[in-house]
C-alpha atoms as a PDB file:
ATOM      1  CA  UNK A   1     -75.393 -17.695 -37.412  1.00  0.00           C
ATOM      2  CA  UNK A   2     -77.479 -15.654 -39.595  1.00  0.00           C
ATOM      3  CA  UNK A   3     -74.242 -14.286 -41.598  1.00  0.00           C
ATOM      4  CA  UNK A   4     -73.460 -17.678 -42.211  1.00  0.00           C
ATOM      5  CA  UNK A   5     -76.592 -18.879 -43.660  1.00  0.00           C
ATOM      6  CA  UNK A   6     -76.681 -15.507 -45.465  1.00  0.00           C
ATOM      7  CA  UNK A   7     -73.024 -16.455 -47.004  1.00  0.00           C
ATOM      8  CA  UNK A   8     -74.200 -19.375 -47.538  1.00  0.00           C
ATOM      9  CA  UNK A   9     -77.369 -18.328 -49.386  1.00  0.00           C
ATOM     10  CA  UNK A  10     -75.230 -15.834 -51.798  1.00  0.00           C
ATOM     11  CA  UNK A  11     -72.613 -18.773 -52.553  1.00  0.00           C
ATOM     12  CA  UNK A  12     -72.448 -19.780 -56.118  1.00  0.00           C
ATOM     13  CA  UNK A  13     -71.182 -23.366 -55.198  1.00  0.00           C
ATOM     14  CA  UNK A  14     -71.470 -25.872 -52.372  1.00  0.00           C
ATOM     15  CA  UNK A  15     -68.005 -25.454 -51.690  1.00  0.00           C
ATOM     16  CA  UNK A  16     -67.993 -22.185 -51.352  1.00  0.00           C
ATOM     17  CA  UNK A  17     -71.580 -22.611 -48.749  1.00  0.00           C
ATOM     18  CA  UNK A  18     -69.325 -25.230 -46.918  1.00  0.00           C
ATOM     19  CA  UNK A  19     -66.233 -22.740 -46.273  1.00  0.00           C
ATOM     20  CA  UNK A  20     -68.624 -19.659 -45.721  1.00  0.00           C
ATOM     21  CA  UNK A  21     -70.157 -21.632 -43.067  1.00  0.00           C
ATOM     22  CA  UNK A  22     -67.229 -23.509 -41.654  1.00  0.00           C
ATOM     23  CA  UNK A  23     -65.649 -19.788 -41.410  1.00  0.00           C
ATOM     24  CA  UNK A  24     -68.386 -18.303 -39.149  1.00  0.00           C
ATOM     25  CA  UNK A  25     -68.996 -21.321 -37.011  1.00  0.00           C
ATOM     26  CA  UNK A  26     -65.161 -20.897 -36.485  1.00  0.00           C
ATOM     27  CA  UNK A  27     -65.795 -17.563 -34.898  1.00  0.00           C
ATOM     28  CA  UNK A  28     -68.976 -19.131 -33.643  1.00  0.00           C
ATOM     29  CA  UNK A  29     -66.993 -22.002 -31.865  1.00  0.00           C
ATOM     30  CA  UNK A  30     -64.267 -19.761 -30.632  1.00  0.00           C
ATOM     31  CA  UNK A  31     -66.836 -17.874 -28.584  1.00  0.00           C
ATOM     32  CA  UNK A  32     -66.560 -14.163 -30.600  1.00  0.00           C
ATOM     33  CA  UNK A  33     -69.622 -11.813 -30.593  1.00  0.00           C
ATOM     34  CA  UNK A  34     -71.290 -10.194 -33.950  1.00  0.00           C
ATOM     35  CA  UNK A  35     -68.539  -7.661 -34.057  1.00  0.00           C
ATOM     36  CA  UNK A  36     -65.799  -9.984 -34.444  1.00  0.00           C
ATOM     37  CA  UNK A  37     -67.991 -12.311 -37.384  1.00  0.00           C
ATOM     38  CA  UNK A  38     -68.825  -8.704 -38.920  1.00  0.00           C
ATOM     39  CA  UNK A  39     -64.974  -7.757 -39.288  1.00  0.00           C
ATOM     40  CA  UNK A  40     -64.187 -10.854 -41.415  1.00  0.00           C
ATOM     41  CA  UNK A  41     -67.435 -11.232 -43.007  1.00  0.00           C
ATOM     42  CA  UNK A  42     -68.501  -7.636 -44.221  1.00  0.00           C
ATOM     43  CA  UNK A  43     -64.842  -7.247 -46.001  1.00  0.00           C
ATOM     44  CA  UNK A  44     -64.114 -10.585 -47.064  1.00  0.00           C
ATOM     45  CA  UNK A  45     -67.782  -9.842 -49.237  1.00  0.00           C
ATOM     46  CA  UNK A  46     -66.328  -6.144 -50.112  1.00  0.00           C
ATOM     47  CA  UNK A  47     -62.631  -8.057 -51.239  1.00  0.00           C
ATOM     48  CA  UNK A  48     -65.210 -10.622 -53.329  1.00  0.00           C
ATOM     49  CA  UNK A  49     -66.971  -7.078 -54.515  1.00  0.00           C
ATOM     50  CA  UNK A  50     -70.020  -5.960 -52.876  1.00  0.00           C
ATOM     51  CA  UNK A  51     -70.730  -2.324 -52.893  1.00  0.00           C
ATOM     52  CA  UNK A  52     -70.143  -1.564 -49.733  1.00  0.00           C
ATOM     53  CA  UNK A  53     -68.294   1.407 -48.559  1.00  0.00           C
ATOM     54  CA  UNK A  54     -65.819   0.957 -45.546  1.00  0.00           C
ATOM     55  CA  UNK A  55     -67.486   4.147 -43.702  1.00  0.00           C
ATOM     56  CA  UNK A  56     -71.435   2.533 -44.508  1.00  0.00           C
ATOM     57  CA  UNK A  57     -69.866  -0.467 -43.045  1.00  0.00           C
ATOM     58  CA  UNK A  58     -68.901   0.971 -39.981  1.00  0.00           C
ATOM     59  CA  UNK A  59     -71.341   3.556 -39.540  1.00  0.00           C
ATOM     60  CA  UNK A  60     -74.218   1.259 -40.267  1.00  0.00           C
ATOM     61  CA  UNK A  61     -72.905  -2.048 -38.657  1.00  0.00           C
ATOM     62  CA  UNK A  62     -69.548  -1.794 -36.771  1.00  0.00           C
ATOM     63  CA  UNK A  63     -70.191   0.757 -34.383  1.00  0.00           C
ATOM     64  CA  UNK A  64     -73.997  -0.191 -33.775  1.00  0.00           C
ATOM     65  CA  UNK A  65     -73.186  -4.209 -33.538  1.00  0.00           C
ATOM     66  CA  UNK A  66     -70.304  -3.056 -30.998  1.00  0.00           C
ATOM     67  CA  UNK A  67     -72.275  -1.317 -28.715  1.00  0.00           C
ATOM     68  CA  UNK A  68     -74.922  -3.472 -28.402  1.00  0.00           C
ATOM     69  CA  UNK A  69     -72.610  -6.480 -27.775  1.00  0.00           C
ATOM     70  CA  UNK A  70     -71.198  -3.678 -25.119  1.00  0.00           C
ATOM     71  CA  UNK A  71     -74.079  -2.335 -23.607  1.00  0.00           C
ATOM     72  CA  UNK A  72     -77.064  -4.610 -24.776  1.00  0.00           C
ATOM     73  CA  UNK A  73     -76.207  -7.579 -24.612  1.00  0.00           C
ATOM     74  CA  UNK A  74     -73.201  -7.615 -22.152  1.00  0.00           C
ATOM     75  CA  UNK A  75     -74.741  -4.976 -19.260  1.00  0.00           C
ATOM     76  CA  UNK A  76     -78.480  -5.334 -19.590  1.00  0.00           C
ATOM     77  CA  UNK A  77     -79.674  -8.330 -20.805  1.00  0.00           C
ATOM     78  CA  UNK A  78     -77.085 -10.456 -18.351  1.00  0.00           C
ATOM     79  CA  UNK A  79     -78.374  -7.950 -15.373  1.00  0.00           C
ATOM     80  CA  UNK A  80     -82.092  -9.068 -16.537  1.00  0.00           C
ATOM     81  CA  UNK A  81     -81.281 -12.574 -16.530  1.00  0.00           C
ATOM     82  CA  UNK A  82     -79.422 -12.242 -13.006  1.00  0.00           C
ATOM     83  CA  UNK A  83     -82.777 -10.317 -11.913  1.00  0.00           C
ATOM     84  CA  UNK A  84     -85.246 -12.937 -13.470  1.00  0.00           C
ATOM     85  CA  UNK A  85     -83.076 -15.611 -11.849  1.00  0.00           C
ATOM     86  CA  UNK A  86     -82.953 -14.296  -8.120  1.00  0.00           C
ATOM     87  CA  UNK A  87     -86.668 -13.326  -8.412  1.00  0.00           C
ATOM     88  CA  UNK A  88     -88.041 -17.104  -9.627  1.00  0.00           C
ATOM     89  CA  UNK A  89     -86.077 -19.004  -6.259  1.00  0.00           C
ATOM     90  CA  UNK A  90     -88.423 -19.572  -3.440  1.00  0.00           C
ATOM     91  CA  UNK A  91     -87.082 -17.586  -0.485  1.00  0.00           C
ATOM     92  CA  UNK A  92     -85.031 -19.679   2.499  1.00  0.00           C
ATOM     93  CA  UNK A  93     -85.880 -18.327   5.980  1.00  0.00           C
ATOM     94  CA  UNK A  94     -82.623 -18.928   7.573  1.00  0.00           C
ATOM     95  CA  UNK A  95     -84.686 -18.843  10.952  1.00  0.00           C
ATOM     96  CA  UNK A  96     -82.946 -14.827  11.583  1.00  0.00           C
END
């Protein structure tokens, strides 16, 4: 959401706002992590000419964004909310 409102923000018309947003909710709606937004938004903004290098893009954002939807967020923050989960039930004795 933030790349959108960031599109949005750099837009030089409210057309151009509408379709920046209407393109990441797309990948919003379809269920796609940062990774996925990041490979259409980062070089649709180098194709429209922002000075950013393909390897800064992928040393700086790809790979880090990728792992962290990898590790971060798919490993250890679903494991925490599992953990929080199981630990806020009240306890059933099943009478054993």
């Amino acid at each position: 959401m933030v790349t959108s409102v960031v599109m949005a923000m750099t837009s030089q018309s409210t057309w151009g706002r509408g379709l920046d947003v209407a393109a990441d909710l797309t990948f919003f709606a379809q269920g796609f992590e940062h990774s996925v937004v990041n490979m259409f938004a980062i070089p649709a903004g180098m194709m429209m000419g922002a000075e950013v290098r393909v390897r800064d893009w992928w040393l700086w954002n790809q790979i880090p964004v990728t792992l962290g939807n990898i590790g971060l967020g798919g490993h250890v923050s679903t494991g925490w909310a599992s953990a929080a989960y199981r630990s806020g039930r009240p306890r059933r004795d099943r009478g054993d």
